[in-house]
Protein backbone atom coordinates (compact mmCIF):
# COMPACT_ATOMS: atom_id res chain seq x y z
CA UNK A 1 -13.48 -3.05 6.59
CA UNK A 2 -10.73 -3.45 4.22
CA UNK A 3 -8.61 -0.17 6.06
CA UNK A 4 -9.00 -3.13 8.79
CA UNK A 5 -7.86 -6.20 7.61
CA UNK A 6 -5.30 -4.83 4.81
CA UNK A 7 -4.64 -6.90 2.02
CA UNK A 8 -0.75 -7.21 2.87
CA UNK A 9 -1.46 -8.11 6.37
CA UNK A 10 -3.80 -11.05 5.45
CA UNK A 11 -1.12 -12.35 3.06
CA UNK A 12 1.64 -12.36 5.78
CA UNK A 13 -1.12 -13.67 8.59
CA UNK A 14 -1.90 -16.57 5.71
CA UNK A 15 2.20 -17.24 5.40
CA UNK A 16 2.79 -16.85 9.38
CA UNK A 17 -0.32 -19.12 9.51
CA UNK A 18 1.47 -21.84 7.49
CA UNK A 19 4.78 -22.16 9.84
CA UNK A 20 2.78 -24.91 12.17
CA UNK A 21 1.45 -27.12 9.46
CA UNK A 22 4.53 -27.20 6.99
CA UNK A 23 7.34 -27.37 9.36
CA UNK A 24 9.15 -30.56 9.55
CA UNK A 25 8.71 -32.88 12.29
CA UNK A 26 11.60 -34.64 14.33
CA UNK A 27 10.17 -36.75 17.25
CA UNK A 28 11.89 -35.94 20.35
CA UNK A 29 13.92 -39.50 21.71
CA UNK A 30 13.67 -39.47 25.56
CA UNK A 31 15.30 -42.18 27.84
CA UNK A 32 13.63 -44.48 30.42
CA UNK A 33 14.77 -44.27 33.79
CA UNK A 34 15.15 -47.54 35.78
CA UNK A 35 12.61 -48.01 38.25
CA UNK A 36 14.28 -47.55 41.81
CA UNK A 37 12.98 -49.06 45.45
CA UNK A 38 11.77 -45.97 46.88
CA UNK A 39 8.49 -44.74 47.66
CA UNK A 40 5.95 -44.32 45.13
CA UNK A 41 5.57 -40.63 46.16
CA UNK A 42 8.89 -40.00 46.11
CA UNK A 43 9.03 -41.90 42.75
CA UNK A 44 7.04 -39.61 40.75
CA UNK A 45 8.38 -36.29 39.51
CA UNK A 46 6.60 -33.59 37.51
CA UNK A 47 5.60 -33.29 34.22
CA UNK A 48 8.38 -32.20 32.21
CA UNK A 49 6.92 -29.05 30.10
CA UNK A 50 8.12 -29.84 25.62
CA UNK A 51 10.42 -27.23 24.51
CA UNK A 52 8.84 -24.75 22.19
CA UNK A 53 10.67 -26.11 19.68
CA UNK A 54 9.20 -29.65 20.18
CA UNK A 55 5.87 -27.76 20.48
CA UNK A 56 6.43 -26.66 17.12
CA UNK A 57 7.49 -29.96 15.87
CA UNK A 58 4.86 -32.07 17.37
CA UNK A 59 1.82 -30.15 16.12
CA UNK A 60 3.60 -30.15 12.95
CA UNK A 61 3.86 -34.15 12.65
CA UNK A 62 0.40 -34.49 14.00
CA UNK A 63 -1.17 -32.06 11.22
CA UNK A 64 0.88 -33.03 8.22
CA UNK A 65 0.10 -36.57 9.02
CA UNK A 66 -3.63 -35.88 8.76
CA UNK A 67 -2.91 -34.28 5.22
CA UNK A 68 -0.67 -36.78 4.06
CA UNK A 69 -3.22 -39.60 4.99
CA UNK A 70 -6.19 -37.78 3.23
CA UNK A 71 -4.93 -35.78 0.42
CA UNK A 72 -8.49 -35.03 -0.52
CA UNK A 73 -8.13 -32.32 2.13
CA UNK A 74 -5.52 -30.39 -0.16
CA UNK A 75 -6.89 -31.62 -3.27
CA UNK A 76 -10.76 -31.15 -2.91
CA UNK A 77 -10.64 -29.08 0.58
CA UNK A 78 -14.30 -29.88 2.55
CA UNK A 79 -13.91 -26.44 4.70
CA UNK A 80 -15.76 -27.73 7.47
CA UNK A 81 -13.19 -30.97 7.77
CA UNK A 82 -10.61 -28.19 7.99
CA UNK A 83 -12.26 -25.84 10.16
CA UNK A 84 -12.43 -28.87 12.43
CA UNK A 85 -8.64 -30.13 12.45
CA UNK A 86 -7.18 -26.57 12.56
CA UNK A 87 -9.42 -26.45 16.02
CA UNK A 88 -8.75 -29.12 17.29
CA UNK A 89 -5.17 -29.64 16.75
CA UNK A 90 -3.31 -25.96 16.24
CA UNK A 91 -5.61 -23.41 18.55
CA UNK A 92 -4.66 -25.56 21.68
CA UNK A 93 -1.13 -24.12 20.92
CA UNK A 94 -2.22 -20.66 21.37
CA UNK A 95 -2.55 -18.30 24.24
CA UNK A 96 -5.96 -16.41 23.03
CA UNK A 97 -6.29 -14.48 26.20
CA UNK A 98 -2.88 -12.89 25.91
CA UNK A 99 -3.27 -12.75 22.03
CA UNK A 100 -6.65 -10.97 22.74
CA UNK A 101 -5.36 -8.83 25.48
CA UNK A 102 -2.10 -7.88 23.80
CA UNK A 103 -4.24 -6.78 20.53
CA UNK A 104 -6.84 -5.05 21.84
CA UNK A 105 -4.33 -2.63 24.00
CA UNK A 106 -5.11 -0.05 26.63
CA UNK A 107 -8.52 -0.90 25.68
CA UNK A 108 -9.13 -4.54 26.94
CA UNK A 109 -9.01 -3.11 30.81
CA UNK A 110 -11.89 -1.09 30.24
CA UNK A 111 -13.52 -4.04 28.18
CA UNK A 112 -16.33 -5.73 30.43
CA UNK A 113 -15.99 -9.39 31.05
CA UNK A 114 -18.83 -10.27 28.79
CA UNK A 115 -16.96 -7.92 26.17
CA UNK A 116 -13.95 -9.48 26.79
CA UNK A 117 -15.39 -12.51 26.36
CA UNK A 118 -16.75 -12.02 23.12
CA UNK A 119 -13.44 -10.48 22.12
CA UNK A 120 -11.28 -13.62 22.09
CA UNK A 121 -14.22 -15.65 20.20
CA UNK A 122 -14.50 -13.38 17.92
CA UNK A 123 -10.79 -13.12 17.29
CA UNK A 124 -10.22 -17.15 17.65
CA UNK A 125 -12.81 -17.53 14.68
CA UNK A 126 -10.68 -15.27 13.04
CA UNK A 127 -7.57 -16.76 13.26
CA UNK A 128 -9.17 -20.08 12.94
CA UNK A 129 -10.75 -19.25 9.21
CA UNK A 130 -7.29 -17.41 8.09
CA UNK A 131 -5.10 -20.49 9.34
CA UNK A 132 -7.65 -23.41 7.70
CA UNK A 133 -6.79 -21.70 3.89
CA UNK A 134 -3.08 -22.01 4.56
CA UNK A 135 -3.04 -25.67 5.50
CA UNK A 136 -4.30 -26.55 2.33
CA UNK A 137 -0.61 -26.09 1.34
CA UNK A 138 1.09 -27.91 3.35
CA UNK A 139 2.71 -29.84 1.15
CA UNK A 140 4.09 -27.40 -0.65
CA UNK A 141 6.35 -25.79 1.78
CA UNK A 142 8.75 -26.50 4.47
CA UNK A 143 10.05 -24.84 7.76
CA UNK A 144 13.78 -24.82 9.05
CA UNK A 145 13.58 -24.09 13.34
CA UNK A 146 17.01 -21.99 13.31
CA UNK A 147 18.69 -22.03 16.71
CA UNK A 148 17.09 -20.47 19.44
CA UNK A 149 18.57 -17.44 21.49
CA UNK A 150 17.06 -18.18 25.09
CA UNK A 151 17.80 -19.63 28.60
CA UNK A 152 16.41 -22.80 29.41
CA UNK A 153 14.67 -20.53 32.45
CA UNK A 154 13.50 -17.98 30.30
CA UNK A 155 9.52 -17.66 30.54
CA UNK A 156 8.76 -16.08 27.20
CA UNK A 157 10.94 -16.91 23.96
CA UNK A 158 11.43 -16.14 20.07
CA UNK A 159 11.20 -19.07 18.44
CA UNK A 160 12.93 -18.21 14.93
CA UNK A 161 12.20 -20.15 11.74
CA UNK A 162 12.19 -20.26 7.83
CA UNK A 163 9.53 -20.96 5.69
CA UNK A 164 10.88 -22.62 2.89
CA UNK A 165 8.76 -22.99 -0.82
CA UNK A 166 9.42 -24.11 -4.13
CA UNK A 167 10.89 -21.45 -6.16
CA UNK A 168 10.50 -19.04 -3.81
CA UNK A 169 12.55 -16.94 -1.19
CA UNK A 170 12.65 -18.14 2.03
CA UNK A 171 10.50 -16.24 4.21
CA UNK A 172 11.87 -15.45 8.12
CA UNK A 173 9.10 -16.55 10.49
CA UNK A 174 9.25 -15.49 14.46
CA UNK A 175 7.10 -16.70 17.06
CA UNK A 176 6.54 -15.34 20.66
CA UNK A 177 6.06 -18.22 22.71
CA UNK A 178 5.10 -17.95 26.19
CA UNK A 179 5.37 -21.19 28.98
CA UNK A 180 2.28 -21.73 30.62
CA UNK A 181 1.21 -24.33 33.60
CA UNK A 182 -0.24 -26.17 30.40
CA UNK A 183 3.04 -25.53 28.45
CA UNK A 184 4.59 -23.50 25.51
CA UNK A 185 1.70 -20.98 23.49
CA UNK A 186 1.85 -18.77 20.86
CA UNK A 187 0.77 -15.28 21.23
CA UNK A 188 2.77 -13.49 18.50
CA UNK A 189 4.27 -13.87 15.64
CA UNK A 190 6.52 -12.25 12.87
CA UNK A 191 6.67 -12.32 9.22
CA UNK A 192 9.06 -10.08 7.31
CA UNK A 193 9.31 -7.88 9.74
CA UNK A 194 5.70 -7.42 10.53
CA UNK A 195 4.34 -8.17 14.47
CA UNK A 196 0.80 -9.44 14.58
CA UNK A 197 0.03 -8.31 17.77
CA UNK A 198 1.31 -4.60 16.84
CA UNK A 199 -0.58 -4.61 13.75
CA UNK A 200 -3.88 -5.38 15.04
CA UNK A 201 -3.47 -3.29 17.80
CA UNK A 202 -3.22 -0.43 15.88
CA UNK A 203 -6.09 -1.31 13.39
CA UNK A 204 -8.38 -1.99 16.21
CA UNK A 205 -7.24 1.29 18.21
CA UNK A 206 -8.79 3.08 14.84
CA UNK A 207 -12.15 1.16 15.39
CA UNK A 208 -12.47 1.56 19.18
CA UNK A 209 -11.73 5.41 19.21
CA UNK A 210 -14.78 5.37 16.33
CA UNK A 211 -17.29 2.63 17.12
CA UNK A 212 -16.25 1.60 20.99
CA UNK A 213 -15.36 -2.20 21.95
CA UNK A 214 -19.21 -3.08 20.92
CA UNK A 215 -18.38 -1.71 17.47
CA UNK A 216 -14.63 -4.02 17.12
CA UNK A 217 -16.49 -6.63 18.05
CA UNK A 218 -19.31 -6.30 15.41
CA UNK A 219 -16.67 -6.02 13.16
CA UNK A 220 -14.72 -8.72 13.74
CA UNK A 221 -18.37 -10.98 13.73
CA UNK A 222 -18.90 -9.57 9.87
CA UNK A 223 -15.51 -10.46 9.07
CA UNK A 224 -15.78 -13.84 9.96
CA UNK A 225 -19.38 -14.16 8.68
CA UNK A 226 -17.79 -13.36 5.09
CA UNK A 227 -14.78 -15.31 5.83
CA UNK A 228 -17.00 -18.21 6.70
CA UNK A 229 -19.42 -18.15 3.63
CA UNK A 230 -16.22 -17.51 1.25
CA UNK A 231 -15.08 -21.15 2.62
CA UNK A 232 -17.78 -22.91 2.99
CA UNK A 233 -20.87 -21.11 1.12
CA UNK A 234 -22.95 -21.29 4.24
CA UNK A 235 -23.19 -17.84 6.09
């Protein structure tokens, strides 16, 4: 288990895991348009699609609100309360399929659907227990959004930051972002140098090749089941 989930990983994943929660939020100012005589169906236009910038920002300011409103959640942490806003506000931001896909490998085709399945909750739950320590530290930190090195057309960006802390280094953060019929999603990221997607593909490569998909998935239940009681106490 622990040739799985290495220590230095887990650290980065908990630092990468921060870049949504500390980052600081600038509301994007939009114009109204006057209303003109025309039809209504000519009126309307599409949604416009947030730039994954703004994507970044927004879930920021939502989080960090939450926090800053109830600092019992960083003082005296209730995991469950946690659990529960890094659900419902941050996951929504990520692709899991892809994620899931891109981590499992050459594997995931010859996954069954039911597999598959049981692949991406397993590895949600995962993400979802790592992420809920970091936010706990939100205040603590901030994130720069450096300028970004993409087309406006471009379907799949790097959306380069900097974790900034207190007496600490800054810390390069990169995030694959993907747009989606829903909008911008995460599927990657980077910290110092280090691919998520790349690392876990590899680790899980090392299980399948032992155990088969039924065996990564066992593991990844048993890592969450510890992960789980370690936060809460409840199995």
């Amino acid at each position: 288990m622990v040739q799985v989930f290495a220590l230095l990983f887990q650290r980065r994943l908990f630092l990468a895991s921060s870049l949504l929660i500390v980052a600081s939020a600038v509301s994007a100012q939009t114009g109204a348009l006057s209303a003109l005589p025309v039809p209504l169906q000519l009126a309307q236009s599409p949604p416009v699609i947030a730039a994954p910038e703004d994507v970044v920002r927004r879930v920021t300011q939502d989080v960090i609100e939450i926090f800053k409103s109830d600092r019992s959640l960083t003082q005296k942490p209730d995991p469950e309360r946690v659990l529960a806003i890094v659900n419902e506000r941050v996951m929504p931001v990520v692709n899991f399929s892809r994620m899931t896909a891109l981590s499992v490998g050459r594997y995931w085709n010859q996954a069954t659907s039911e597999q598959q399945r049981l692949l991406m909750e397993a590895f949600r739950e995962l993400l979802v227990l790592t992420y809920s320590e970091a936010v706990t530290y939100a205040p603590e930190a901030t994130i720069q959004i450096r300028p970004g090195r993409y087309l406006p057309t471009d379907d799949e960006v790097v959306v380069r930051t900097l974790l900034q802390r207190p007496s600490k280094e800054p810390i390069p953060i990169d995030y694959r972002m993907q747009r989606t019929a829903s909008g911008w999603k995460v599927y990657d990221f980077n910290v110092l140098g280090l691919w998520m997607v790349e690392h876990y593909r590899a680790q899980f490569a090392q299980i399948i090749s032992a155990r088969g998909i039924d065996g990564l998935i066992g593991v990844l239940i048993e890592k969450n089941k510890s992960l789980r009681q370690s936060r809460t106490g409840r199995p």
